[in-house]
N, C-alpha and C. Protein backbone atom coordinates (compact mmCIF):
# COMPACT_ATOMS: atom_id res chain seq x y z
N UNK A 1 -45.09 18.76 -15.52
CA UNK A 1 -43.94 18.08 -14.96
C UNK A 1 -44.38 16.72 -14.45
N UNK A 2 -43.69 15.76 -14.90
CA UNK A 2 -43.72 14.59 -14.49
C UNK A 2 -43.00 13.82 -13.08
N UNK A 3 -43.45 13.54 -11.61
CA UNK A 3 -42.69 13.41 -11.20
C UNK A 3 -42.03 14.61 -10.25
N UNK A 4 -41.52 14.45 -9.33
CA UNK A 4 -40.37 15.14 -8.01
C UNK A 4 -39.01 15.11 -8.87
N UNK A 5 -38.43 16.24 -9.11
CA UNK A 5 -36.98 16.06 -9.57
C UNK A 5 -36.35 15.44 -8.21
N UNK A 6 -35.19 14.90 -8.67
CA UNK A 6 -34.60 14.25 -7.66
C UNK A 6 -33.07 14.91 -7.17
N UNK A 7 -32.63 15.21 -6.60
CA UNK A 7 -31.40 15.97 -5.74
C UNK A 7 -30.71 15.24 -5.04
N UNK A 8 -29.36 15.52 -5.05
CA UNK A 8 -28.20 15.31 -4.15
C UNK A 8 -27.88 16.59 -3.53
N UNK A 9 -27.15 16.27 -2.10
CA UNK A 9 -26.07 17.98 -2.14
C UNK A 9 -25.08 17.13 -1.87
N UNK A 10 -24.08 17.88 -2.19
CA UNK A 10 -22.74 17.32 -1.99
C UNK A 10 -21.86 18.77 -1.05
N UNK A 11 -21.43 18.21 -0.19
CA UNK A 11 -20.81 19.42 1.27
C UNK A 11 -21.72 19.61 1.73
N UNK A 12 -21.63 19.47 3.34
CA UNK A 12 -23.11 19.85 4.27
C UNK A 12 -22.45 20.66 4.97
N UNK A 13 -21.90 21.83 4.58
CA UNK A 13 -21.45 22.98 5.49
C UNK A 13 -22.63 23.68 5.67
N UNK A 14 -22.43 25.15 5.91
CA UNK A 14 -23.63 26.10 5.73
C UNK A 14 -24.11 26.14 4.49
N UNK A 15 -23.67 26.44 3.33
CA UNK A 15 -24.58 26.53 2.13
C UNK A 15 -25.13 25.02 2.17
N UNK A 16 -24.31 24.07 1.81
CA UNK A 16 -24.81 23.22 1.58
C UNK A 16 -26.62 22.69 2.45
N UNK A 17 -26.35 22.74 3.59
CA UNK A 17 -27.48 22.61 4.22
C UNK A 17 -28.88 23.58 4.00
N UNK A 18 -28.46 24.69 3.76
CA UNK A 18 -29.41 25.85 3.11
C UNK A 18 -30.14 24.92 1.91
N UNK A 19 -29.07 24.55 1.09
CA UNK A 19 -29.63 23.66 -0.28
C UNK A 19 -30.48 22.82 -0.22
N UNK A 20 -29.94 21.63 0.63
CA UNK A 20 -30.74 20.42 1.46
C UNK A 20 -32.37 20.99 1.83
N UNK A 21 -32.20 21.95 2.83
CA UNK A 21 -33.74 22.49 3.56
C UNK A 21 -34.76 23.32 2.15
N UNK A 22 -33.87 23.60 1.25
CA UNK A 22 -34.82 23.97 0.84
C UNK A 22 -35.46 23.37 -0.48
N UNK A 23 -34.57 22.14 -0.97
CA UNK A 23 -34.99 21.08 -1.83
C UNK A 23 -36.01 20.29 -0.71
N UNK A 24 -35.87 20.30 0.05
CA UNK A 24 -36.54 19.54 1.26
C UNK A 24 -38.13 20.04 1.24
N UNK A 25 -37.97 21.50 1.06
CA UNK A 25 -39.31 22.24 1.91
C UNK A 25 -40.43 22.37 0.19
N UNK A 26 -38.97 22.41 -0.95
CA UNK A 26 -40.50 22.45 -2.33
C UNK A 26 -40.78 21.18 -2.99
N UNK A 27 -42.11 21.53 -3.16
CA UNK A 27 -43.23 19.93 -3.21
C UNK A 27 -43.02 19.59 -4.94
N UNK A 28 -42.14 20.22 -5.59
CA UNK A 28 -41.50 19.46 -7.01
C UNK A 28 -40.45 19.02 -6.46
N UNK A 29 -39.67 18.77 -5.52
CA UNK A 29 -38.22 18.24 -5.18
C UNK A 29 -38.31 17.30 -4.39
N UNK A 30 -37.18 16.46 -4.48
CA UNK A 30 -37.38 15.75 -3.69
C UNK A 30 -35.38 15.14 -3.21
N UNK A 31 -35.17 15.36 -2.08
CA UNK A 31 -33.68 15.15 -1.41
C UNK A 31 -33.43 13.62 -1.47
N UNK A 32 -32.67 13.03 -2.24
CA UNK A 32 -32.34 11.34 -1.96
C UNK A 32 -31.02 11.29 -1.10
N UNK A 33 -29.96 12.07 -0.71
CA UNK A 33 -29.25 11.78 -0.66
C UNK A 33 -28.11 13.03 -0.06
N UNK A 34 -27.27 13.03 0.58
CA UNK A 34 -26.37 13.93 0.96
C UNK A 34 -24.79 13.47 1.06
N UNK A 35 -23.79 14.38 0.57
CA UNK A 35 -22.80 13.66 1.03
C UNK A 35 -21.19 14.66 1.71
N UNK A 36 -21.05 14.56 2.67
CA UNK A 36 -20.03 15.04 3.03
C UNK A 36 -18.56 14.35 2.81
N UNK A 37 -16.96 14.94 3.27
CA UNK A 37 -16.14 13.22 3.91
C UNK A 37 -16.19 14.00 4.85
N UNK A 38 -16.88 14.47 5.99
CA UNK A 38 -16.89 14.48 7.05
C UNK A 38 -17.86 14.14 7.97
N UNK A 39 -17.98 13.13 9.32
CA UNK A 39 -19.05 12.35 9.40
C UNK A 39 -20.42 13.18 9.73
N UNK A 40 -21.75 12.43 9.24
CA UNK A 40 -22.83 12.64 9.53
C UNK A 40 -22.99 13.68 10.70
N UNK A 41 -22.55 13.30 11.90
CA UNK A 41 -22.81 13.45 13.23
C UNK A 41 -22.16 14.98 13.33
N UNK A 42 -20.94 15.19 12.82
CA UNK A 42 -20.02 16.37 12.88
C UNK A 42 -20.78 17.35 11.98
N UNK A 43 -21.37 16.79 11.02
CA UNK A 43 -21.85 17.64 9.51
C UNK A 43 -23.29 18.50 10.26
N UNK A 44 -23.73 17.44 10.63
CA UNK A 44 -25.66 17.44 10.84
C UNK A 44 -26.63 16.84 9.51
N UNK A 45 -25.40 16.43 8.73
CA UNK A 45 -26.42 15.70 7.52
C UNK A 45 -26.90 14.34 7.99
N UNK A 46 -27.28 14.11 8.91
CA UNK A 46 -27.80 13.02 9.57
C UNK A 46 -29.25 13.62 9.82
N UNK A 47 -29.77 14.93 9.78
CA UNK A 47 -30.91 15.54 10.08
C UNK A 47 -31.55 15.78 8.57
N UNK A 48 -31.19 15.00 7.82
CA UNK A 48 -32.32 14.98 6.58
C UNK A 48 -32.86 14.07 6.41
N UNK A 49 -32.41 12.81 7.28
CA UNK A 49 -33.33 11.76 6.78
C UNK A 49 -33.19 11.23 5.48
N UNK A 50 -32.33 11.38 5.19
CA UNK A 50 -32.23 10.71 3.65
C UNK A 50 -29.98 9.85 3.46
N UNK A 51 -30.26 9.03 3.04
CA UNK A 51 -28.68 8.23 3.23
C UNK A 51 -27.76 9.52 3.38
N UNK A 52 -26.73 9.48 3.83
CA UNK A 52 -25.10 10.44 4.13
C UNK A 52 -24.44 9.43 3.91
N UNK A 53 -23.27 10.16 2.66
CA UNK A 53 -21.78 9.29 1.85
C UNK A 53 -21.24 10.10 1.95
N UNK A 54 -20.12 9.29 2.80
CA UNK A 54 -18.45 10.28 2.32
C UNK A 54 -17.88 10.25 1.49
N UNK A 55 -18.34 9.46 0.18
CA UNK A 55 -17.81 9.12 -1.21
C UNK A 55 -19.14 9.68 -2.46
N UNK A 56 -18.63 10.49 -3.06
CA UNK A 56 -19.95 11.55 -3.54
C UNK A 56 -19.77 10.03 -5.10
N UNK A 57 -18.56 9.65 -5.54
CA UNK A 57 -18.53 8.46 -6.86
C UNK A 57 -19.51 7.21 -5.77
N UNK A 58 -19.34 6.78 -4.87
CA UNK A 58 -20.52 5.88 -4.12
C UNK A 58 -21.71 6.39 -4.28
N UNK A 59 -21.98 7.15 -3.50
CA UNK A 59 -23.53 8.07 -3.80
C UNK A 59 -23.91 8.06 -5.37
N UNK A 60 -23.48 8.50 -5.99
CA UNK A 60 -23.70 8.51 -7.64
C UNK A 60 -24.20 6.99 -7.97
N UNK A 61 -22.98 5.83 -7.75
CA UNK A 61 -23.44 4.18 -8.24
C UNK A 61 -24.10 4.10 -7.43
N UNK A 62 -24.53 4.19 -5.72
CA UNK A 62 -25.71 3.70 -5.26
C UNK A 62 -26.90 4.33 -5.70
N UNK A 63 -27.43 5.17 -6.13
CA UNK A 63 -28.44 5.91 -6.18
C UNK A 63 -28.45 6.66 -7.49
N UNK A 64 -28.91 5.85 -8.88
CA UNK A 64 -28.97 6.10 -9.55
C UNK A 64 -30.27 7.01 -9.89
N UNK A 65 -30.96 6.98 -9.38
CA UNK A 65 -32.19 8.11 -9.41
C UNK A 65 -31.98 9.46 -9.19
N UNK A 66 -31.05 9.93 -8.83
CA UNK A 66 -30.26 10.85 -8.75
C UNK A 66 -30.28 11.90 -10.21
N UNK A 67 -30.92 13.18 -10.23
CA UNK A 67 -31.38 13.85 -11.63
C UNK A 67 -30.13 15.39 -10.88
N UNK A 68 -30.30 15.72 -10.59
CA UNK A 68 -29.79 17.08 -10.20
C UNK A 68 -28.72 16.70 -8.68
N UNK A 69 -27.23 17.43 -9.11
CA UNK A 69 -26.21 17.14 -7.97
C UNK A 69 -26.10 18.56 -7.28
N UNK A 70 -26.17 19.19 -6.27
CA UNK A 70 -25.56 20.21 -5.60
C UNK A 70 -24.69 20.76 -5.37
N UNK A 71 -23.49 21.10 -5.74
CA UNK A 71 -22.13 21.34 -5.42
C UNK A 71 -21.98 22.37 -4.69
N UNK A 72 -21.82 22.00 -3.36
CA UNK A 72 -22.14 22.78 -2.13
C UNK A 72 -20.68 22.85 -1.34
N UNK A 73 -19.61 22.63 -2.06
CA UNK A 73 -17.89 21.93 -1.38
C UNK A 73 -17.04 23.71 -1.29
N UNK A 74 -16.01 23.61 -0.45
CA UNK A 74 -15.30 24.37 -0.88
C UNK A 74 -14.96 25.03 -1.76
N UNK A 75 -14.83 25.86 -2.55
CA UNK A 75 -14.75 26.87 -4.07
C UNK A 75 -13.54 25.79 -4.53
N UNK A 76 -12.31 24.64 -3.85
CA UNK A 76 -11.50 24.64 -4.60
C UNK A 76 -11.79 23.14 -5.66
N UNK A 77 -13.03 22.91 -4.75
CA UNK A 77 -13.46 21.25 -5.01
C UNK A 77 -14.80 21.74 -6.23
N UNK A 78 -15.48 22.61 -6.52
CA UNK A 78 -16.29 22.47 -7.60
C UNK A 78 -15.81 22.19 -8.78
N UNK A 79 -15.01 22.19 -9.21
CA UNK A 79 -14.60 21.76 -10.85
C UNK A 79 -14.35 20.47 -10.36
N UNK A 80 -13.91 20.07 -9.38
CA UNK A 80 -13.48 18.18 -9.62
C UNK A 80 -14.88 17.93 -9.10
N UNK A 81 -16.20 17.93 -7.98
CA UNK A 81 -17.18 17.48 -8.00
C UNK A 81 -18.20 17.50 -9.18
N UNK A 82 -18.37 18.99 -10.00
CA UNK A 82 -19.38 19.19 -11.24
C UNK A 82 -18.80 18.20 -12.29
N UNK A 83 -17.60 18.08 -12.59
CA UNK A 83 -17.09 16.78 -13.25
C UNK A 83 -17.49 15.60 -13.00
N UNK A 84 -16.98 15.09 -11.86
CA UNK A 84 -17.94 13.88 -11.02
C UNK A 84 -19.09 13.58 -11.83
N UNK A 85 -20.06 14.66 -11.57
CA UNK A 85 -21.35 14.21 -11.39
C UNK A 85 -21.76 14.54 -13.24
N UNK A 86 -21.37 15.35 -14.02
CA UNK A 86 -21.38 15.55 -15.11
C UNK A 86 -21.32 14.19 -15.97
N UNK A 87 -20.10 13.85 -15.60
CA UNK A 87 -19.53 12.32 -16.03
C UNK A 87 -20.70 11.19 -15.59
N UNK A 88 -21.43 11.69 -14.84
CA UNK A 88 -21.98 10.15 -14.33
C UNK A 88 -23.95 10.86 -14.78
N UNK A 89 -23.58 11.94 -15.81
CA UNK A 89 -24.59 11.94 -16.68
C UNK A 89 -26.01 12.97 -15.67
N UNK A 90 -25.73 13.73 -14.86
CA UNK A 90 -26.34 14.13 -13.86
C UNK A 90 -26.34 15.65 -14.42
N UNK A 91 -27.17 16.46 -14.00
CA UNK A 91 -27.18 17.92 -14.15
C UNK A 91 -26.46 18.55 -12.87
N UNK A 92 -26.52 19.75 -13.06
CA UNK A 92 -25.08 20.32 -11.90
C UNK A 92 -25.60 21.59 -11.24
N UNK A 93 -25.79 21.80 -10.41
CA UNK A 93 -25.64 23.23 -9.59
C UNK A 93 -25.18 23.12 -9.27
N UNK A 94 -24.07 24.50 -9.45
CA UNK A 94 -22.99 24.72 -8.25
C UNK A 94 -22.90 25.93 -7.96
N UNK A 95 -22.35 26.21 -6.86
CA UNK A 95 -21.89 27.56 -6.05
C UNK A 95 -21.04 28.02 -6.94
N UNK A 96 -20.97 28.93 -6.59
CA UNK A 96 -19.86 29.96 -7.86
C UNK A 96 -18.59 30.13 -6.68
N UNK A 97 -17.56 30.66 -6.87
CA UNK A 97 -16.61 30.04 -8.05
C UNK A 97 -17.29 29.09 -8.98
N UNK A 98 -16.80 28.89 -10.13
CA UNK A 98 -16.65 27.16 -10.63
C UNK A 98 -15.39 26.59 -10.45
N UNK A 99 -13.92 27.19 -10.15
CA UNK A 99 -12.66 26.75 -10.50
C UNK A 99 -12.30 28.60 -9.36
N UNK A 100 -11.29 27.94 -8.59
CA UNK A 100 -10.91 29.56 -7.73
C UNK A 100 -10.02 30.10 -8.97
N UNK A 101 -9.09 29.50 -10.01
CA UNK A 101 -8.37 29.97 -10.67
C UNK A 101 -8.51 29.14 -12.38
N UNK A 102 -7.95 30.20 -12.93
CA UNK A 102 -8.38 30.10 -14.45
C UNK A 102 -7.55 28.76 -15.19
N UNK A 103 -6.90 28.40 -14.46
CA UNK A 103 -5.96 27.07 -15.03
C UNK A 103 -6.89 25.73 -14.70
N UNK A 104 -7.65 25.77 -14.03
CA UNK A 104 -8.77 24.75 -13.84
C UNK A 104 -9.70 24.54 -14.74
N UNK A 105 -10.17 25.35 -15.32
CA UNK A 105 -11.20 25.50 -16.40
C UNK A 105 -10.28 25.65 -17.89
N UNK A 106 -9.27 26.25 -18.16
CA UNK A 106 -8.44 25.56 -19.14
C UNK A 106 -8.21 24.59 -19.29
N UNK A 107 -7.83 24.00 -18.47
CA UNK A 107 -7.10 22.52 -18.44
C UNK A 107 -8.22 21.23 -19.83
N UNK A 108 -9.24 21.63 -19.88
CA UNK A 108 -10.01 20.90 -21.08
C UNK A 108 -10.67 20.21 -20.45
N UNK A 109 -10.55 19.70 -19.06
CA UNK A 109 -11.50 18.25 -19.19
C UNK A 109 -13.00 19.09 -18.20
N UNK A 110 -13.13 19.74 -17.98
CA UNK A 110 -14.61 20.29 -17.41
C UNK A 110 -15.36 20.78 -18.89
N UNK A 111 -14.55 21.81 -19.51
CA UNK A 111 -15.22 22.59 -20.54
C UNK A 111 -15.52 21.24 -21.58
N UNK A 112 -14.46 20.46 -21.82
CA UNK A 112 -15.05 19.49 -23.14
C UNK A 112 -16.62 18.77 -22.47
N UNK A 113 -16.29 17.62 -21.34
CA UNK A 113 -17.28 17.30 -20.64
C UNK A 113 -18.51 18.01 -20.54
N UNK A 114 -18.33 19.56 -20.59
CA UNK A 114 -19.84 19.85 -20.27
C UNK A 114 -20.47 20.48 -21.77
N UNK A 115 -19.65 20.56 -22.74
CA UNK A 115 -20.31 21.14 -23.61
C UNK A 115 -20.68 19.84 -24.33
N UNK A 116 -20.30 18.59 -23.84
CA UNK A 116 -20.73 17.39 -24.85
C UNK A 116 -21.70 16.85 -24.34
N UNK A 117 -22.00 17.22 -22.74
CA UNK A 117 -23.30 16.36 -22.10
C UNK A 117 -24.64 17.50 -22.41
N UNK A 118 -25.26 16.69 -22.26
CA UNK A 118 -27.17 17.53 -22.54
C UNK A 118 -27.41 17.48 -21.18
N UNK A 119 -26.83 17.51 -19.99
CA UNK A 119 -27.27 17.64 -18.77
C UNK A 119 -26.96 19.36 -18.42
N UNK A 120 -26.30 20.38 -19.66
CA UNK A 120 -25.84 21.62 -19.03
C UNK A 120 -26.54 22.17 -20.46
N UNK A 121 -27.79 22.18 -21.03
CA UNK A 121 -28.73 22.38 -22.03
C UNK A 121 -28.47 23.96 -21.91
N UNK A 122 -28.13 24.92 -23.47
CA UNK A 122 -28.06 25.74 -22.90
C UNK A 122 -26.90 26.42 -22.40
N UNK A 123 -26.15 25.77 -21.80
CA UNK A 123 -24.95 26.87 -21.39
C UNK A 123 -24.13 27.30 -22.26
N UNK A 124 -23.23 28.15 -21.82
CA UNK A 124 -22.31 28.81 -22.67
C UNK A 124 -21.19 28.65 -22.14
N UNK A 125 -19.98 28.96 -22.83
CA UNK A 125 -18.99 28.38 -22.71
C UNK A 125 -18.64 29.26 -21.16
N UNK A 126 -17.55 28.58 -20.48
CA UNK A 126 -17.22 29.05 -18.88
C UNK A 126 -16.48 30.67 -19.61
N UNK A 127 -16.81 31.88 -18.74
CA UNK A 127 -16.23 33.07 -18.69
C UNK A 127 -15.25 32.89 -18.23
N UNK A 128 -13.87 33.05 -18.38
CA UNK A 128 -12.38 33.27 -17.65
C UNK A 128 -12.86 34.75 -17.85
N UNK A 129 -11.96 35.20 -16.85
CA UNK A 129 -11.85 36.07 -16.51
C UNK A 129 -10.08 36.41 -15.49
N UNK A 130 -9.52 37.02 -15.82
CA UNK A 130 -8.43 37.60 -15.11
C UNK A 130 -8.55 38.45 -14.09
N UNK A 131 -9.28 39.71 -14.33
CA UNK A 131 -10.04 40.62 -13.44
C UNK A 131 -10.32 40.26 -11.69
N UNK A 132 -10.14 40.89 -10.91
CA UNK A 132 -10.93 40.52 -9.52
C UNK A 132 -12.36 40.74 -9.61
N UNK A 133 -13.28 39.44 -8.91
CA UNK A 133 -14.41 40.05 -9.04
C UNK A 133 -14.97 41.38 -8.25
N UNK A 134 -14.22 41.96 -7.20
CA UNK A 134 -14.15 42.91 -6.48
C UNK A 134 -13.05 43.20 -6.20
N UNK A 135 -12.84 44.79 -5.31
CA UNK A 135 -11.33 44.84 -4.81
C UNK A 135 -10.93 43.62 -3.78
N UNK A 136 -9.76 43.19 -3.85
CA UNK A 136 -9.54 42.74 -2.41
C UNK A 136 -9.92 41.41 -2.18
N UNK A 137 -10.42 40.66 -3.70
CA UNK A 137 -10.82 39.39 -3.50
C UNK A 137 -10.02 38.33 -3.34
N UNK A 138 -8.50 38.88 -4.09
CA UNK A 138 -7.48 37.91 -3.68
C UNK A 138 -6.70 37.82 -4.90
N UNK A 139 -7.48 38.39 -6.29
CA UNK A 139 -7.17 37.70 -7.39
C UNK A 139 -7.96 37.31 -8.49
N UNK A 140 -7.48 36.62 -9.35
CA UNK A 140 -8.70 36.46 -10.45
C UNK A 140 -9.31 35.35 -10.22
N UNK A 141 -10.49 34.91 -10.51
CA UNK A 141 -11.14 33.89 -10.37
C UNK A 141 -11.62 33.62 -11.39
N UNK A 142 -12.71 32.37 -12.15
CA UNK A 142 -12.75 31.82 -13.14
C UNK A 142 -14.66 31.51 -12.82
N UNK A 143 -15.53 32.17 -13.61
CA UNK A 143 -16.87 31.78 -13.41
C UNK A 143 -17.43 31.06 -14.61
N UNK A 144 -18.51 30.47 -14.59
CA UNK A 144 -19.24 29.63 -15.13
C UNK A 144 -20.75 30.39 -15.07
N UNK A 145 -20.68 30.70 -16.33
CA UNK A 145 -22.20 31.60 -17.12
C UNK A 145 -22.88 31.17 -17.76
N UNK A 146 -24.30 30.88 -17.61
CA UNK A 146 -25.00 30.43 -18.37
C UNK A 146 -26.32 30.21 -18.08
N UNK A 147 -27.26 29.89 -19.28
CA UNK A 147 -28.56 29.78 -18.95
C UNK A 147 -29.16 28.06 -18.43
N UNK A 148 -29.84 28.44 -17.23
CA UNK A 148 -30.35 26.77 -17.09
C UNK A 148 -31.48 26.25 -17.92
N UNK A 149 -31.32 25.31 -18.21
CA UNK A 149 -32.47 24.69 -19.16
C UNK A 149 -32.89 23.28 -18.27
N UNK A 150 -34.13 22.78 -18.67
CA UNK A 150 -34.70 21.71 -18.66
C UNK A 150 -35.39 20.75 -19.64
């Protein structure tokens, strides 16, 4: 390996910060960047030491070194952030959900986008699913399966 991969997280809630500390703590990674829209101070993403944007499309044009994005947001915001960052040619982790509901991932513009970029090497097309993933979850939800590549 050539190099510290380079990381964003995007949402500094609880997962998100889990993400942050622990791109933080391995010696192939390396954190450039965090971004909430809620401020630094309220978030605690001011405790990485590395820039905080409330605009995750800012973060992206400032900091083009940027190899791997985090999608660390609410379940209803991962299909519009993994887009984001897809589009701006970036690889994607995200929290599962990918989409809370199956009309998100129909809709064409995530599934075309990611099966045309080489930043999701490897994956397979998103699982819909109708099914609850458990009793009592609320409903059907819509996941994103696949193998990671590098």
């Amino acid at each position: 390996m050539s190099g510290k991969i380079k990381f964003a997280v995007v949402g500094c809630g609880h997962i998100g910060k889990r993400h942050a500390e622990m791109i933080q703590r391995h010696a192939d990674a390396e954190l450039l960047a965090v971004c909430d829209i809620r401020s630094a101070q309220e978030t605690g993403g001011d405790a990485f030491g590395v820039p905080f944007y409330n605009d995750v499309d800012v973060m992206l044009a400032e900091i083009p070194a940027i190899e791997v994005v985090n999608i660390c947001t609410p379940n209803g915001l991962h299909a519009t952030f993994s887009l984001k960052a897809l589009e701006a040619r970036k690889h994607v982790v995200c929290e599962k959900p990918m989409a809370p509901h199956e009309g998100e991932l129909r809709s064409g513009a995530l599934q075309s986008t990611a099966s045309a970029s080489d930043r999701l090497r490897g994956y397979a097309e998103p699982l819909l699913t109708t099914e609850p993933m458990d009793q009592g979850c609320g409903g059907p939800r819509a996941t994103w399966r696949g193998v990671h590549g590098r």
